[in-house]
C-alpha atoms as a PDB file:
ATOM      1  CA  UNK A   1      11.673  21.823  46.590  1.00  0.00           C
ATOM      2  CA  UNK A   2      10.346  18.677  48.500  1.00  0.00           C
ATOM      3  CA  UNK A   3       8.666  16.019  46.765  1.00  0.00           C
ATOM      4  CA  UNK A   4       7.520  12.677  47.171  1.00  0.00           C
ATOM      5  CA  UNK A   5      10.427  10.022  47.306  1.00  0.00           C
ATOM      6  CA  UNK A   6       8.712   7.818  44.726  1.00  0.00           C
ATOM      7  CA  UNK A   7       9.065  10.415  41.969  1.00  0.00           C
ATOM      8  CA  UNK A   8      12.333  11.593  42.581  1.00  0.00           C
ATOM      9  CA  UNK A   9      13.214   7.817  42.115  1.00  0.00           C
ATOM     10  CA  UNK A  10      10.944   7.547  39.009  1.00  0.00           C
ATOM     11  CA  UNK A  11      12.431  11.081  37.791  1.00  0.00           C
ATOM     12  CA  UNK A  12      16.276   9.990  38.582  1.00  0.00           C
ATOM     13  CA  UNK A  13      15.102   7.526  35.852  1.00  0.00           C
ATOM     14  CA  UNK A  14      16.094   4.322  38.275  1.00  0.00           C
ATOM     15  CA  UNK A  15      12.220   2.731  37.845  1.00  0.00           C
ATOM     16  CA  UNK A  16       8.783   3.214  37.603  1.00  0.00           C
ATOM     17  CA  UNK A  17       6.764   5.138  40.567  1.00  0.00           C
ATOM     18  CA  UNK A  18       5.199   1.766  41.493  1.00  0.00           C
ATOM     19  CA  UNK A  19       8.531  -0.076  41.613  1.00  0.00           C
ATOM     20  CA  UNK A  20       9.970   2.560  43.507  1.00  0.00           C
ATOM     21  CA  UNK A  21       7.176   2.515  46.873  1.00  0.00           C
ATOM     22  CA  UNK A  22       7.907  -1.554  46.609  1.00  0.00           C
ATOM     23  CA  UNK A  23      11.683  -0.621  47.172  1.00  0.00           C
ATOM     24  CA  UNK A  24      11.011   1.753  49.883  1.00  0.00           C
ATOM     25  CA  UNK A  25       8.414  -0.425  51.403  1.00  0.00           C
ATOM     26  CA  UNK A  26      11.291  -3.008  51.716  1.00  0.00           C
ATOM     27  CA  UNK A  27      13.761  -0.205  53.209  1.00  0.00           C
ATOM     28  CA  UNK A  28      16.189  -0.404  50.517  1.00  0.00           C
ATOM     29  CA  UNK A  29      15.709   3.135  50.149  1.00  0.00           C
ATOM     30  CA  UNK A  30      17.420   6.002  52.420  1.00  0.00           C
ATOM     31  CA  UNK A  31      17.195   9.451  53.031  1.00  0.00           C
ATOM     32  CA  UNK A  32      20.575  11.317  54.740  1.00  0.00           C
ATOM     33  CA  UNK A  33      21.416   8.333  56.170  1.00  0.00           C
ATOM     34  CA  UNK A  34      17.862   6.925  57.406  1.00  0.00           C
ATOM     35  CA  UNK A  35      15.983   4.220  55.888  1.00  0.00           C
ATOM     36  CA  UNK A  36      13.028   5.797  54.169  1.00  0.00           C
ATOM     37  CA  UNK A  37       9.433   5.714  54.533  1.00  0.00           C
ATOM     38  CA  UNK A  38       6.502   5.342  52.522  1.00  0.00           C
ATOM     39  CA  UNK A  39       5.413   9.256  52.245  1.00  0.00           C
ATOM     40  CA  UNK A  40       8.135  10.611  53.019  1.00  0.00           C
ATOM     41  CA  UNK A  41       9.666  13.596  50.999  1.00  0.00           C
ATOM     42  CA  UNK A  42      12.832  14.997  50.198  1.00  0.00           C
ATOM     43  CA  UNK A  43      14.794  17.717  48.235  1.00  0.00           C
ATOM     44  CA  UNK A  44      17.130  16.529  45.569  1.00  0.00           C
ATOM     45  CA  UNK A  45      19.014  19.300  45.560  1.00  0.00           C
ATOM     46  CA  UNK A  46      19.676  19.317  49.412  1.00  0.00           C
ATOM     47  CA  UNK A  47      19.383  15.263  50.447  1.00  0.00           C
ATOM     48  CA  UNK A  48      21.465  13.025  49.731  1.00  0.00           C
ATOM     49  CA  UNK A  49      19.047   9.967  48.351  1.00  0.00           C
ATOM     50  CA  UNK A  50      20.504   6.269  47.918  1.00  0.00           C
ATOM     51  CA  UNK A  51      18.833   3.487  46.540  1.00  0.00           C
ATOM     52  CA  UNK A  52      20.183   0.112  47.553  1.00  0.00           C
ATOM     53  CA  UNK A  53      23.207   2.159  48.840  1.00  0.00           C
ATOM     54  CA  UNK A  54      23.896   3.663  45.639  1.00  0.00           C
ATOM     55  CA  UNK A  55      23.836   7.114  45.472  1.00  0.00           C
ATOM     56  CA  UNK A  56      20.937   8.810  42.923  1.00  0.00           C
ATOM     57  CA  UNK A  57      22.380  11.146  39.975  1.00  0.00           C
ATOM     58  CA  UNK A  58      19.804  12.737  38.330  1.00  0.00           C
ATOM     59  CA  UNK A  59      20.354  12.992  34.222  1.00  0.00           C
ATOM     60  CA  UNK A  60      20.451  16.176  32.272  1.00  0.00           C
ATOM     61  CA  UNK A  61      16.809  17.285  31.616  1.00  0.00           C
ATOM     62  CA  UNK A  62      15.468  16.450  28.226  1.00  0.00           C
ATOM     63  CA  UNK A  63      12.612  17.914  25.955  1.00  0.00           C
ATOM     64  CA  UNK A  64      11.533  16.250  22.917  1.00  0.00           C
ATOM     65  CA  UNK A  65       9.470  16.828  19.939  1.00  0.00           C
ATOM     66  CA  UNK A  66       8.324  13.842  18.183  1.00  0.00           C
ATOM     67  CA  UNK A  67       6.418  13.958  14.716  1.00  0.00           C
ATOM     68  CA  UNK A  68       3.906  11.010  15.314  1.00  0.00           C
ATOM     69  CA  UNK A  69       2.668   9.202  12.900  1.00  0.00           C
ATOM     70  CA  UNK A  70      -0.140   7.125  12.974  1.00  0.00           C
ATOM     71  CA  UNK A  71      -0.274   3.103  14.343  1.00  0.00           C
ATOM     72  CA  UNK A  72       1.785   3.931  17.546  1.00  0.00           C
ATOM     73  CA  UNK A  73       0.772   4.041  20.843  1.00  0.00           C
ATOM     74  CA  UNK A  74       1.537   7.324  23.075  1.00  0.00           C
ATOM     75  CA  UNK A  75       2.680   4.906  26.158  1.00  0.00           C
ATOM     76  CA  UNK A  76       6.415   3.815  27.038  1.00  0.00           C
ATOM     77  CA  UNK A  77       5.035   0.380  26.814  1.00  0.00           C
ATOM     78  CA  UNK A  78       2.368  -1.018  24.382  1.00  0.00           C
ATOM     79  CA  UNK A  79      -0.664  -3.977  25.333  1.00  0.00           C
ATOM     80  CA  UNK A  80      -0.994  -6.833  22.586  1.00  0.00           C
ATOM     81  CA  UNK A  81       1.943  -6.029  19.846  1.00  0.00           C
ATOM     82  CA  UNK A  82       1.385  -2.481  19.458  1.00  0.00           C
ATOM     83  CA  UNK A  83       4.121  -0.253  18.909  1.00  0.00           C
ATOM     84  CA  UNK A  84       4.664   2.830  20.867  1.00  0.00           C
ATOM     85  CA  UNK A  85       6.157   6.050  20.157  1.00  0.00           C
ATOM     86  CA  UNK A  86       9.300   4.731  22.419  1.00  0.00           C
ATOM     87  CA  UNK A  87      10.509   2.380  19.498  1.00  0.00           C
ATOM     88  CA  UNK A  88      10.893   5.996  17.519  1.00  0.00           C
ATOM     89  CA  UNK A  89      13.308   7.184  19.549  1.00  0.00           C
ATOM     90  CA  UNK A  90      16.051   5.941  18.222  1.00  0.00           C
ATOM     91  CA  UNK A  91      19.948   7.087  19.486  1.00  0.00           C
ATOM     92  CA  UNK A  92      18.292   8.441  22.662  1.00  0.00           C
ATOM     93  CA  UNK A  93      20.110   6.659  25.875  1.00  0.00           C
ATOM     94  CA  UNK A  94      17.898   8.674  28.609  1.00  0.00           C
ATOM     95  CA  UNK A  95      14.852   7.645  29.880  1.00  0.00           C
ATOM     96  CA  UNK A  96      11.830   9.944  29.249  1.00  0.00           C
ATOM     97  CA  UNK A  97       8.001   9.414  28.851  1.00  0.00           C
ATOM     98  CA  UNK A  98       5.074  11.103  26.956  1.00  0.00           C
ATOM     99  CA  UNK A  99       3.800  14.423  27.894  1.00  0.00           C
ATOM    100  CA  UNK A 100      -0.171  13.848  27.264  1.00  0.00           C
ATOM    101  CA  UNK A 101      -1.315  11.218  24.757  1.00  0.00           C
ATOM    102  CA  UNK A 102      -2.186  10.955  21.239  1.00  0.00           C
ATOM    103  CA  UNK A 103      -4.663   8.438  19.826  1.00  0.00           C
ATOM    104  CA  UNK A 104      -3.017   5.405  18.122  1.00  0.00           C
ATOM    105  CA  UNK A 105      -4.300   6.946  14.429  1.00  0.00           C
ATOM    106  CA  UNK A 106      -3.724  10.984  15.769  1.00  0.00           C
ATOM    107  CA  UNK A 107      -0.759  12.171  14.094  1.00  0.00           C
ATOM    108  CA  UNK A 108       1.577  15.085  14.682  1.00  0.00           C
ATOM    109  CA  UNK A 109       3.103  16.884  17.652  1.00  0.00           C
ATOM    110  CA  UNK A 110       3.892  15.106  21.016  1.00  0.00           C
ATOM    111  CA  UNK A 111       6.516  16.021  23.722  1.00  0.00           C
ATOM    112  CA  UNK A 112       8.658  13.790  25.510  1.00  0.00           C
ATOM    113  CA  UNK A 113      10.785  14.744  28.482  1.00  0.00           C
ATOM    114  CA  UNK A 114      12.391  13.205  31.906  1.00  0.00           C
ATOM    115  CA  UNK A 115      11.194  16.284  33.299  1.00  0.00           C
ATOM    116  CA  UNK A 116       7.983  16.004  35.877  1.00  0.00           C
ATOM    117  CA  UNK A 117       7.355  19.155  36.641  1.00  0.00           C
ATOM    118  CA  UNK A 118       7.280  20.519  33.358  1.00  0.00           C
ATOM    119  CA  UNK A 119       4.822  17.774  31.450  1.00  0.00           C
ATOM    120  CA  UNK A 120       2.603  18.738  34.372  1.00  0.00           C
ATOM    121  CA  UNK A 121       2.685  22.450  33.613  1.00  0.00           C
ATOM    122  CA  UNK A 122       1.910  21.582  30.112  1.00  0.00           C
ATOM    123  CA  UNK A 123      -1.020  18.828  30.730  1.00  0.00           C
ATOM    124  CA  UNK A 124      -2.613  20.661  33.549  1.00  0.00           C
ATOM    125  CA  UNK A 125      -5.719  22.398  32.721  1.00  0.00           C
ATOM    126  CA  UNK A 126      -5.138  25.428  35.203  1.00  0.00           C
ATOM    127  CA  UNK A 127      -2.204  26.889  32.881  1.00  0.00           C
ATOM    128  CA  UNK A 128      -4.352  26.746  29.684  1.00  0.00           C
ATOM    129  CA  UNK A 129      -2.411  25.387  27.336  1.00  0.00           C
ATOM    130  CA  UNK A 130      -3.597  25.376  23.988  1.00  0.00           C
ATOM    131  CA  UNK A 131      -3.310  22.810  21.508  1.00  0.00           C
ATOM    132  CA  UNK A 132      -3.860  23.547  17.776  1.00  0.00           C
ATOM    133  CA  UNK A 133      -5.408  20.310  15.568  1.00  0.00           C
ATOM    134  CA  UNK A 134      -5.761  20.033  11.222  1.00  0.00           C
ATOM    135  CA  UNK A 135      -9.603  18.380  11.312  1.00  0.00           C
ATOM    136  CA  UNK A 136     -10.920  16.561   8.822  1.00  0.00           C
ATOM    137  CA  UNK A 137     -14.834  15.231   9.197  1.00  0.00           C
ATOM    138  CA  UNK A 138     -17.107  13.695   7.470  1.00  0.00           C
ATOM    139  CA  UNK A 139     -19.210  16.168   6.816  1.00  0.00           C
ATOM    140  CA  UNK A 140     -19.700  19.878   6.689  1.00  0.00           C
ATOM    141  CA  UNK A 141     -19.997  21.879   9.734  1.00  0.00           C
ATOM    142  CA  UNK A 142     -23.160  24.397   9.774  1.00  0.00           C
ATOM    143  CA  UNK A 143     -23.237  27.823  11.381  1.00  0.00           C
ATOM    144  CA  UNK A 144     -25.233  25.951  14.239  1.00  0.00           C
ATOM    145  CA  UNK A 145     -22.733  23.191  14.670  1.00  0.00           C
ATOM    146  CA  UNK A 146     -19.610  26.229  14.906  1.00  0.00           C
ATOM    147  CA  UNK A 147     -21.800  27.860  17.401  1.00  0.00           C
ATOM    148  CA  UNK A 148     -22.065  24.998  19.661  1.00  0.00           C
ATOM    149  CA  UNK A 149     -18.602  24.091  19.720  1.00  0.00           C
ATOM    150  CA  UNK A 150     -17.906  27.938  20.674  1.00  0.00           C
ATOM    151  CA  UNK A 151     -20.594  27.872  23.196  1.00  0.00           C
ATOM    152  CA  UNK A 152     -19.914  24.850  24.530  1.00  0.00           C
ATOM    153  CA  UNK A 153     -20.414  21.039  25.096  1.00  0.00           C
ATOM    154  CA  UNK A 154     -21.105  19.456  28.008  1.00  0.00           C
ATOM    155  CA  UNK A 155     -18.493  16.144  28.250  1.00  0.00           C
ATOM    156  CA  UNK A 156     -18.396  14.192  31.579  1.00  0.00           C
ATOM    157  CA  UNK A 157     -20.031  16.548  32.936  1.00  0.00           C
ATOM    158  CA  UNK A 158     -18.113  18.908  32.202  1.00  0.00           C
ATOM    159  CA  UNK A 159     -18.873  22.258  29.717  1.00  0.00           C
ATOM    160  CA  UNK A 160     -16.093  22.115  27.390  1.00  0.00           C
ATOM    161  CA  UNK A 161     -15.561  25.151  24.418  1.00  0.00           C
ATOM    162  CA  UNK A 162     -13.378  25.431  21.444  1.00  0.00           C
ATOM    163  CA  UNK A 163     -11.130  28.498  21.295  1.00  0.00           C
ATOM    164  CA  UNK A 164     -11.173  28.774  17.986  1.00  0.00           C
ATOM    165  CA  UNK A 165     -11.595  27.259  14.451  1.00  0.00           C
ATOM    166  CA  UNK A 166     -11.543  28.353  11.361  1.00  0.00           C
ATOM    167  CA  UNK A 167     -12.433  26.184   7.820  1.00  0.00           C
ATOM    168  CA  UNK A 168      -9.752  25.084   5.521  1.00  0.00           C
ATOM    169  CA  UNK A 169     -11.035  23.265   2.575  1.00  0.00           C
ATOM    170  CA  UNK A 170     -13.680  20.666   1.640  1.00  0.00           C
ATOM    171  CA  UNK A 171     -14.657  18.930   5.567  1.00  0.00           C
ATOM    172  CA  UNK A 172     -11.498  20.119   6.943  1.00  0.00           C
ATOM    173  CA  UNK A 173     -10.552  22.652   9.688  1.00  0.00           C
ATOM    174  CA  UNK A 174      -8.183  24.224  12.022  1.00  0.00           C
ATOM    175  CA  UNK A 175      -9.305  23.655  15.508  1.00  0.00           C
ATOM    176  CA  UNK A 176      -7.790  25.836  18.753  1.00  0.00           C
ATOM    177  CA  UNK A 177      -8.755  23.794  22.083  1.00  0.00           C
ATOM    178  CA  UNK A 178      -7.334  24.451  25.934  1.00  0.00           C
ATOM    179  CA  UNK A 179      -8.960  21.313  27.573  1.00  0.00           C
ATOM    180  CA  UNK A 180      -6.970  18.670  27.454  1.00  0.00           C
ATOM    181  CA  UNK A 181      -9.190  15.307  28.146  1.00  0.00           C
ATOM    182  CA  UNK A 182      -9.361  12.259  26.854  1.00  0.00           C
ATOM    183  CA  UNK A 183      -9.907  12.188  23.234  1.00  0.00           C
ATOM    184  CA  UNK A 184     -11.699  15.652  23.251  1.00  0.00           C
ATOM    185  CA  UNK A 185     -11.427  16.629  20.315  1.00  0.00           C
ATOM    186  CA  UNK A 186     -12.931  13.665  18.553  1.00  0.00           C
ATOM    187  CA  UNK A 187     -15.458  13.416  21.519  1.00  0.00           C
ATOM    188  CA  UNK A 188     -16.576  16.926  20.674  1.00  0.00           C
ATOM    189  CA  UNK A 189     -17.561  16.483  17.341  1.00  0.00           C
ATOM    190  CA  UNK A 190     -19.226  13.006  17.755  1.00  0.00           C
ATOM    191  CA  UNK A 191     -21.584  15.019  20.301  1.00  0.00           C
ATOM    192  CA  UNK A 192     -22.943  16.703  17.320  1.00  0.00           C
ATOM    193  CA  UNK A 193     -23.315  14.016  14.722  1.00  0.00           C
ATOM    194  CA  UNK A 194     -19.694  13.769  13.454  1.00  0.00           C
ATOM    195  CA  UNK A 195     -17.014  11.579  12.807  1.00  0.00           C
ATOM    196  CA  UNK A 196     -12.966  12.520  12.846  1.00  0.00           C
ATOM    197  CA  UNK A 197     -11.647  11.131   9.711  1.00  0.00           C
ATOM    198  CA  UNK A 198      -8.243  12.229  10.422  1.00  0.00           C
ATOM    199  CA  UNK A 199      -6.418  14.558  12.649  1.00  0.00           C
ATOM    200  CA  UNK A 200      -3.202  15.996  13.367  1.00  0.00           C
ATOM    201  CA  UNK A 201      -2.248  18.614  15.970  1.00  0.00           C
ATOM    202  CA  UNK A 202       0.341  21.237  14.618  1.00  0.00           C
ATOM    203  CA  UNK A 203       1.028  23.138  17.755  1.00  0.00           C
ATOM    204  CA  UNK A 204       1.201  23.433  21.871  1.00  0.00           C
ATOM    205  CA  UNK A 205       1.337  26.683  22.962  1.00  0.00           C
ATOM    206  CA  UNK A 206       2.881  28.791  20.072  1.00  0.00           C
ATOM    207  CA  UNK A 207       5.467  25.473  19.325  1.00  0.00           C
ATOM    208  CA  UNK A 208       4.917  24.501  15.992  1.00  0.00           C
ATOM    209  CA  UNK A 209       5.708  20.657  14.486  1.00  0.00           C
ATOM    210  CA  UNK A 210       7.060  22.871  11.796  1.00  0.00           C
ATOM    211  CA  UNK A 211       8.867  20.602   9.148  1.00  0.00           C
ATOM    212  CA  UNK A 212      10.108  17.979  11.219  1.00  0.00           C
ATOM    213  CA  UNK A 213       9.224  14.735   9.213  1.00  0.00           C
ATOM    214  CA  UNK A 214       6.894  11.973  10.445  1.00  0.00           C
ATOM    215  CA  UNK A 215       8.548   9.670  13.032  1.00  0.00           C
ATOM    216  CA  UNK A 216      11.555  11.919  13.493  1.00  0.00           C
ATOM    217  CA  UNK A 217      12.421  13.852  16.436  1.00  0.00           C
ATOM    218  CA  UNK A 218      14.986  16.004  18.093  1.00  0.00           C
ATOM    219  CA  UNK A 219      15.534  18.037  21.210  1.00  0.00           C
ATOM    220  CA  UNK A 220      14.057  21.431  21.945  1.00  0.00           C
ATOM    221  CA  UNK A 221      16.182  24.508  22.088  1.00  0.00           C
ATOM    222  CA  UNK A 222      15.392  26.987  25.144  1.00  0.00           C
ATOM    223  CA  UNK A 223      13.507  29.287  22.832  1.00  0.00           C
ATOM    224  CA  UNK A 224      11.215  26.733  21.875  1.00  0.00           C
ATOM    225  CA  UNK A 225      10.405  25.618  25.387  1.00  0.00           C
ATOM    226  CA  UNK A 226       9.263  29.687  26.104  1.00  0.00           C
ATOM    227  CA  UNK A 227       7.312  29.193  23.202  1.00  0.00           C
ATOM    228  CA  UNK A 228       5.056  26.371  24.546  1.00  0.00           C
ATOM    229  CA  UNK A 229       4.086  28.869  27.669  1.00  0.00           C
ATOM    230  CA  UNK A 230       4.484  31.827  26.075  1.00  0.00           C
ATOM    231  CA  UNK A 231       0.565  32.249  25.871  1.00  0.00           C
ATOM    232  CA  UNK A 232       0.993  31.818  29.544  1.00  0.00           C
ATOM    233  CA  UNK A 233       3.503  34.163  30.176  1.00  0.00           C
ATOM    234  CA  UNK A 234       1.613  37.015  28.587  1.00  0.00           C
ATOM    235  CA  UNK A 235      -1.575  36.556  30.407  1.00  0.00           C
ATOM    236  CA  UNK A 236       0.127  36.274  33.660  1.00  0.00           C
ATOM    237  CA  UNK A 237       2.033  39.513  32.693  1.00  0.00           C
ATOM    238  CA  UNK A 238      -1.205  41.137  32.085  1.00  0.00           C
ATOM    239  CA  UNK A 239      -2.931  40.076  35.308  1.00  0.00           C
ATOM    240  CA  UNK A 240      -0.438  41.374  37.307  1.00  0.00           C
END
């Protein structure tokens, strides 16, 4: 499958996206031979790709769960001192990058990977992904409150709904959301008089953090990857 030179660089793990246009801008870049253009696309598992003359390898592909704890940044690099969820992975030599974000205080499950294709499967909101979150506020929701977030919240414009959620003690709850913006959840509760005192999301899809300690992580076995779309799977099974 074509794709855009830049992010088979940036995937091949060789530099950033941004780093890579400067290097084909400068024609350090070819494709089969021919020096490479800005838009141009190629297959990487038909062209042959060199950068500077070197030929590209692409590394084995990589999926990661990380516990995360709180005070680290979801970013490969972090602004002013902060530390990022990179400085966690310790022992891993290949490059990879954060599928989605969690706030600097969010705890709990984020995905690594080298793997393009699949963080955008799991970020983008046409597949429906659905992220499960432990809640707890500052207050106690009311029947009114549960049947806005079911019904629906406008956000950027933007009507946003829960899936689920379900109450689990004294201001806590279990919250089932597919939208994946910018700090929705906590955005969705502010919109009717809350605050997020703490959160942690448990699962993607039907993958569970399970008991995987805070700032650990390891790789994901095959069965576990299915398990992230396998929501997905079944609805597409039952459309067609």
């Amino acid at each position: 499958m074509k794709k855009r030179l830049q992010k088979i660089i940036a995937e091949a793990g060789i530099c950033s996206r941004r780093k890579a246009e400067e290097l084909i801008k400068k024609g350090e870049v070819t494709i089969n031979g021919k020096v490479a253009k800005l838009g141009d696309k190629a297959d990487p598992d038909k062209d042959e790709i060199r950068v500077k003359g070197k030929l590209i390898k692409f590394p084995e592909k990589v999926y990661i769960m990380l516990n995360k704890p709180s005070g680290y940044v979801s970013t490969t690099k972090g602004q002013f001192g902060q530390k990022t969820v990179m400085e966690l992975l310790k022992g891993l030599k290949i490059r990879v990058f954060p599928v989605g974000r969690l706030d600097v205080d969010t705890e709990g499950l984020l995905l690594l990977t080298n793997d393009g294709d699949f963080a955008n499967r799991v970020m983008h909101p046409r597949y429906g992904i659905k992220k499960t979150y432990f809640v707890v506020l500052n207050g106690e929701l009311s029947e009114k409150d549960v049947k806005k977030l079911k019904s629906g919240i406008i956000i950027d414009g933007k009507r946003v709904q829960i899936d689920s959620i379900e109450k689990k003690g004294k201001h806590k709850y279990r919250l089932v959301i597919h939208e994946g913006m910018k700090r929705i959840v906590k955005r969705l509760f502010e919109a009717i008089g809350f605050r997020v005192r703490y959160l942690y999301r448990d699962k993607i899809g039907n993958l569970s953090v399970g008991r995987l300690p805070k700032g650990k992580w390891r790789k994901l076995t095959e069965r576990e990857l299915m398990l992230i779309f396998s929501e997905d799977f079944s609805n597409s099974s039952k459309k067609s």
